[in-house]
Protein backbone atom coordinates (compact mmCIF):
# COMPACT_ATOMS: atom_id res chain seq x y z
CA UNK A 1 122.41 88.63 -107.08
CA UNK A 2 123.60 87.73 -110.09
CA UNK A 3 127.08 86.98 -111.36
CA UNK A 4 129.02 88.64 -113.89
CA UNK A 5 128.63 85.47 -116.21
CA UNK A 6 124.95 85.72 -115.53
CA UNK A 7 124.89 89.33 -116.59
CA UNK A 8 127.04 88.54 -119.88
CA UNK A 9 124.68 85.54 -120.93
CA UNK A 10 121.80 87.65 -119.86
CA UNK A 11 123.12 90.81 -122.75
CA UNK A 12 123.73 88.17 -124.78
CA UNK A 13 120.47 86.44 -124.73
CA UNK A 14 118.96 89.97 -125.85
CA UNK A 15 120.23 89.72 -129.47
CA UNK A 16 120.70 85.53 -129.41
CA UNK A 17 119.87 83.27 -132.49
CA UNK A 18 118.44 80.25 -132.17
CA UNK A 19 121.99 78.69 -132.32
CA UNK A 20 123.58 80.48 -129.99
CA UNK A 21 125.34 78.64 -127.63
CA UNK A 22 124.64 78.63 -123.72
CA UNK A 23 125.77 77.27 -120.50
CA UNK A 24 122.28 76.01 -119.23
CA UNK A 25 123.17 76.41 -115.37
CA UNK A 26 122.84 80.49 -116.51
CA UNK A 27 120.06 80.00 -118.29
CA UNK A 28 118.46 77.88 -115.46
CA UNK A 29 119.97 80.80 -112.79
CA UNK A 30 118.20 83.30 -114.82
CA UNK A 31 115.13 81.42 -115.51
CA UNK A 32 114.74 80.87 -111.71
CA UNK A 33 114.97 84.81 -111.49
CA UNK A 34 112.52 85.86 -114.04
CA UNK A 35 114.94 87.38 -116.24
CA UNK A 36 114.00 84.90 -119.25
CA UNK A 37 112.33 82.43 -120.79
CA UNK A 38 113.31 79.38 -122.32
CA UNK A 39 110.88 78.02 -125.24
CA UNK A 40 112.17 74.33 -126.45
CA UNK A 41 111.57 74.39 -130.19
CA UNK A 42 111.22 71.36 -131.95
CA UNK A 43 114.69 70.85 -132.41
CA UNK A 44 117.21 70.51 -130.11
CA UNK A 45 118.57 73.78 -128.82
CA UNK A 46 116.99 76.02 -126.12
CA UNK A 47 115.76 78.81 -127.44
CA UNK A 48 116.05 81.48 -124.09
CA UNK A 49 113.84 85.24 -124.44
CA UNK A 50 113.80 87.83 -122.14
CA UNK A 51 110.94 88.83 -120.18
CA UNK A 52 109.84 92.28 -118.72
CA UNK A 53 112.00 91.89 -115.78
CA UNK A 54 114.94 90.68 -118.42
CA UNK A 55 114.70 94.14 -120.35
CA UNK A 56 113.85 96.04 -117.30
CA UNK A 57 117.33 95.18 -115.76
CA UNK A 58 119.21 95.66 -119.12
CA UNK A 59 117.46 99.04 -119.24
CA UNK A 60 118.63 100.33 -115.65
CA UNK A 61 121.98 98.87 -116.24
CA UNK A 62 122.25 100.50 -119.63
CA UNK A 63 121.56 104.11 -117.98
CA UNK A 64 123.63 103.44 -115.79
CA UNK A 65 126.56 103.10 -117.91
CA UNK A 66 125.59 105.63 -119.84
C-alpha cells in the first residue's frame, strides 16, 4: 500500500518537469511498485514517468473522486 506522500508525489510526477523536485525514497517506493519510471538524463536530476500501472491507478482514483 502506498502512503499518502506516495500518492501526492505519484499526481505530481504526472505533470513533473524535469526540475521538479523529489524525495527519492518515493520515487524508489514507487519505482519498486511499477508505478514509474525513472530515466537519468545527462544531467543531474532524475527525471521519474509514469508507466501503465502509474496512469492506471491515477485513473481509478480519479473516478473515484469524481
Amino acid at each position: 500500500m502506498l502512503s499518502p506522500h506516495e500518492f501526492a508525489t505519484l499526481m505530481l510526477v504526472k505533470d513533473a518537469t524535469p526540475q521538479s523536485d523529489f524525495d527519492p525514497q518515493d520515487l524508489l517506493a514507487l519505482a519498486d511498485r511499477e508505478f514509474i519510471t525513472i530515466g537519468a538524463p545527462p544531467q543531474t536530476c532524475l527525471q521519474p514517468r509514469l508507466t501503465e500501472r502509474g496512469h492506471a491507478l491515477l485513473a481509478r482514483l480519479g473516478s473515484a473522486l469524481s
